[in-house]
N, C-alpha and C. Protein backbone atom coordinates (compact mmCIF):
# COMPACT_ATOMS: atom_id res chain seq x y z
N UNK A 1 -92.41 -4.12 13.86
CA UNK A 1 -93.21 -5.33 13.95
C UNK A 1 -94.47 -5.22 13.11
N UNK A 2 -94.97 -3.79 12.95
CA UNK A 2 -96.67 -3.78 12.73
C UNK A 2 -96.41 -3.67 11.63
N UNK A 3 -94.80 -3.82 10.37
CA UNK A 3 -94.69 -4.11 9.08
C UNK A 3 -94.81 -5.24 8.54
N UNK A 4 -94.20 -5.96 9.62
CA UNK A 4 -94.09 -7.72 8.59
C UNK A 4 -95.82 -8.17 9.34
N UNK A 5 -96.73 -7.41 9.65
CA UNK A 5 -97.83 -8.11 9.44
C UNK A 5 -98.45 -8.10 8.24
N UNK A 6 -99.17 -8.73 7.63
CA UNK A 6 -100.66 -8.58 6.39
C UNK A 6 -101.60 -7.54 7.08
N UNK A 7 -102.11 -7.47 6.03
CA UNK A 7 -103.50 -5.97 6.62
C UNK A 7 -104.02 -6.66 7.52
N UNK A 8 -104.86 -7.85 6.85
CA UNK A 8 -105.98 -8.78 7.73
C UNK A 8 -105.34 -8.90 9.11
N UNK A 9 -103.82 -9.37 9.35
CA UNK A 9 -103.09 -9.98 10.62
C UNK A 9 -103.24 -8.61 11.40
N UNK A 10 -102.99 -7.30 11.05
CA UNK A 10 -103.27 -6.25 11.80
C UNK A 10 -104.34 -5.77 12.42
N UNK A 11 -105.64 -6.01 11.67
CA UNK A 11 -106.80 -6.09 12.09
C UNK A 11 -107.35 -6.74 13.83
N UNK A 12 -106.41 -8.12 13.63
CA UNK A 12 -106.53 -8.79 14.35
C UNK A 12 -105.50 -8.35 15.67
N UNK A 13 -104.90 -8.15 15.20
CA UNK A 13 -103.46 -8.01 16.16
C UNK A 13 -103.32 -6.42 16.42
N UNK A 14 -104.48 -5.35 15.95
CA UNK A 14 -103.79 -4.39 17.00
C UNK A 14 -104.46 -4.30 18.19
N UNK A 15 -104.58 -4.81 19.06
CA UNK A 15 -105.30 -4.97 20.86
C UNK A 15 -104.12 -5.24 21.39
N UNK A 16 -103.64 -6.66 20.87
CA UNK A 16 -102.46 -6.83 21.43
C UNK A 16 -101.03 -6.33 21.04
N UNK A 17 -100.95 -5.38 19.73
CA UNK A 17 -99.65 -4.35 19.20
C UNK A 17 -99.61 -3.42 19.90
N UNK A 18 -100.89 -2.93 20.29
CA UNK A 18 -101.12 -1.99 21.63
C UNK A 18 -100.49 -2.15 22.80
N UNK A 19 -100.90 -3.63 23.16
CA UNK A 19 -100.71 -4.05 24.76
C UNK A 19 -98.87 -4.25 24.79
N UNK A 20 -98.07 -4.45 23.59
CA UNK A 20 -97.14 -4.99 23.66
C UNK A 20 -96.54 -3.38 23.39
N UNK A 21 -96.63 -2.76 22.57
CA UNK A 21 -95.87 -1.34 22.45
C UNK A 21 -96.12 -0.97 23.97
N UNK A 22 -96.66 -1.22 24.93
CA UNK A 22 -97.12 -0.49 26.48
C UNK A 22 -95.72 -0.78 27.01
N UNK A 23 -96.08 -2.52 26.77
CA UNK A 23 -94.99 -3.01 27.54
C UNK A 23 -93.91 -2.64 27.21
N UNK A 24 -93.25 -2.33 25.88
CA UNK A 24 -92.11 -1.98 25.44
C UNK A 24 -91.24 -0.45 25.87
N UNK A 25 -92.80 0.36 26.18
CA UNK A 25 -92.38 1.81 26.64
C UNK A 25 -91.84 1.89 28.15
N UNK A 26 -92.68 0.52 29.03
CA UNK A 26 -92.73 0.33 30.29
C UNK A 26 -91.12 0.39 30.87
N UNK A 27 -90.58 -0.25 29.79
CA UNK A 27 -88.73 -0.94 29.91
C UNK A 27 -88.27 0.26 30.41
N UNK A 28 -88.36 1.71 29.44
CA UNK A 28 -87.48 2.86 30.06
C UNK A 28 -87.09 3.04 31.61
N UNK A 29 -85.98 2.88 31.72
CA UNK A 29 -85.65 3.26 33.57
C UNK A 29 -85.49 2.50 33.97
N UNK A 30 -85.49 1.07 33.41
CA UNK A 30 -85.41 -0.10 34.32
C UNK A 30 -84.39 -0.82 34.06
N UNK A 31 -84.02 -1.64 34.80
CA UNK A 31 -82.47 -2.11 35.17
C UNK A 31 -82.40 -3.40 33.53
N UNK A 32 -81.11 -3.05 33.04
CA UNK A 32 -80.61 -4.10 32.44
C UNK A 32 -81.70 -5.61 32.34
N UNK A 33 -81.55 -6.08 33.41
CA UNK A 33 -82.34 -7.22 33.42
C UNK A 33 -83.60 -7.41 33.00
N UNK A 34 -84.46 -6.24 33.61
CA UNK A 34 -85.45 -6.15 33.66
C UNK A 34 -86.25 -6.17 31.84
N UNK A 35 -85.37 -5.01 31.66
CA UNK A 35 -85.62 -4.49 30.29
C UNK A 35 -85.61 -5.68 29.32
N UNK A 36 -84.11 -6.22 29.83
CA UNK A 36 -84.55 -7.62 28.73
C UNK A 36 -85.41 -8.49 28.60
N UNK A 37 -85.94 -8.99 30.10
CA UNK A 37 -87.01 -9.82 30.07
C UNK A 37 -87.83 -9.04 29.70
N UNK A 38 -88.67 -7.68 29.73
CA UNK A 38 -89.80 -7.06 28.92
C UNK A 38 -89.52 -7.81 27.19
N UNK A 39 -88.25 -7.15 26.83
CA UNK A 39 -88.03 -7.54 25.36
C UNK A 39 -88.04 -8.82 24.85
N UNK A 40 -87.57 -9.64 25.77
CA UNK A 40 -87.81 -11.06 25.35
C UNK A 40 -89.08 -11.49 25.60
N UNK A 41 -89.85 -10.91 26.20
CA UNK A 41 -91.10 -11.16 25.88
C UNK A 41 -91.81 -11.13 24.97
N UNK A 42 -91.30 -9.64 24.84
CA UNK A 42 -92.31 -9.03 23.57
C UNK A 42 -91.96 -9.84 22.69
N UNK A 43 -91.01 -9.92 22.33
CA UNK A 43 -90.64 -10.71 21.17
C UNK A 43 -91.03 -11.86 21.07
N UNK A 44 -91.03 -12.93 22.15
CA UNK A 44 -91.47 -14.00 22.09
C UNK A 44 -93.50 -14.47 21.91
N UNK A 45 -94.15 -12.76 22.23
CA UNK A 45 -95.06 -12.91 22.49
C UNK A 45 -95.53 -12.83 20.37
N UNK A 46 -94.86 -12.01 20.39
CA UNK A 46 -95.23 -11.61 18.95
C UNK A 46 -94.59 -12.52 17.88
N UNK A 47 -93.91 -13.28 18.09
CA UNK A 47 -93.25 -14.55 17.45
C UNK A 47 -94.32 -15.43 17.17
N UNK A 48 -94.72 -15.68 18.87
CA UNK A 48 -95.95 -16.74 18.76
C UNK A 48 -97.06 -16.70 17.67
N UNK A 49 -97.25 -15.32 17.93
CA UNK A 49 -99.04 -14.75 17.00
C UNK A 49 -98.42 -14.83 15.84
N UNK A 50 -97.32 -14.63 15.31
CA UNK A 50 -96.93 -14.74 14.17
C UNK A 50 -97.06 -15.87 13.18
N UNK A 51 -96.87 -17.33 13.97
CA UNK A 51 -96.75 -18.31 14.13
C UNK A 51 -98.16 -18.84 13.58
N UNK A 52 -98.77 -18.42 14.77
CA UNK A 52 -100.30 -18.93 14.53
C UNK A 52 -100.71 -18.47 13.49
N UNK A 53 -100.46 -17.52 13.20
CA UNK A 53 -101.03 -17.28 11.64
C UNK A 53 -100.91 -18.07 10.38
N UNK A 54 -99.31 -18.27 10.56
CA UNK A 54 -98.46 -19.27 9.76
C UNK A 54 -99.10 -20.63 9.49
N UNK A 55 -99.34 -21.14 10.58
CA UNK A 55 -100.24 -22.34 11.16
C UNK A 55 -101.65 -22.46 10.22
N UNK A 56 -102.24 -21.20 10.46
CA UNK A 56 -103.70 -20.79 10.21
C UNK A 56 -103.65 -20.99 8.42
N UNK A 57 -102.48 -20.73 8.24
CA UNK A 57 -102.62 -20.21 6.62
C UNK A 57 -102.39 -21.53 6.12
N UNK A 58 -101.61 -22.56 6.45
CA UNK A 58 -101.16 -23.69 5.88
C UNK A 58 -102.90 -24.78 6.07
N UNK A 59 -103.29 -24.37 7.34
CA UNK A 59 -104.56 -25.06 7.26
C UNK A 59 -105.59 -25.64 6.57
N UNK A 60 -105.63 -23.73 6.23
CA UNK A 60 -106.62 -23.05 5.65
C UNK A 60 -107.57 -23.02 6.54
């Protein structure tokens, strides 16, 4: 994930690359289900910020 950011987007985004690699380690041991909803989170969480950037850039 912390590749397809820009330098600047990393700057910004490692608090929450942090908070989301936690969550990602958290999954180990946990049931099928569980694990996925962690991952579909993450993913969805980091989609979003992705997004906003996207957003941000077309703005200006």
């Amino acid at each position: 994930m912390q590749t397809l950011l820009e330098n600047g987007q990393q700057v910004h985004f490692s608090v929450e690359y942090s908070a989301l690699m936690k969550l990602a380690a958290s999954a180990e041991g946990k049931s099928d289900s569980t694990r996925s909803e962690i991952y579909f989170t993450l993913i969805s969480i980091f989609l979003s910020y992705v997004n906003r950037w996207k957003v941000h850039e077309e703005i200006g």
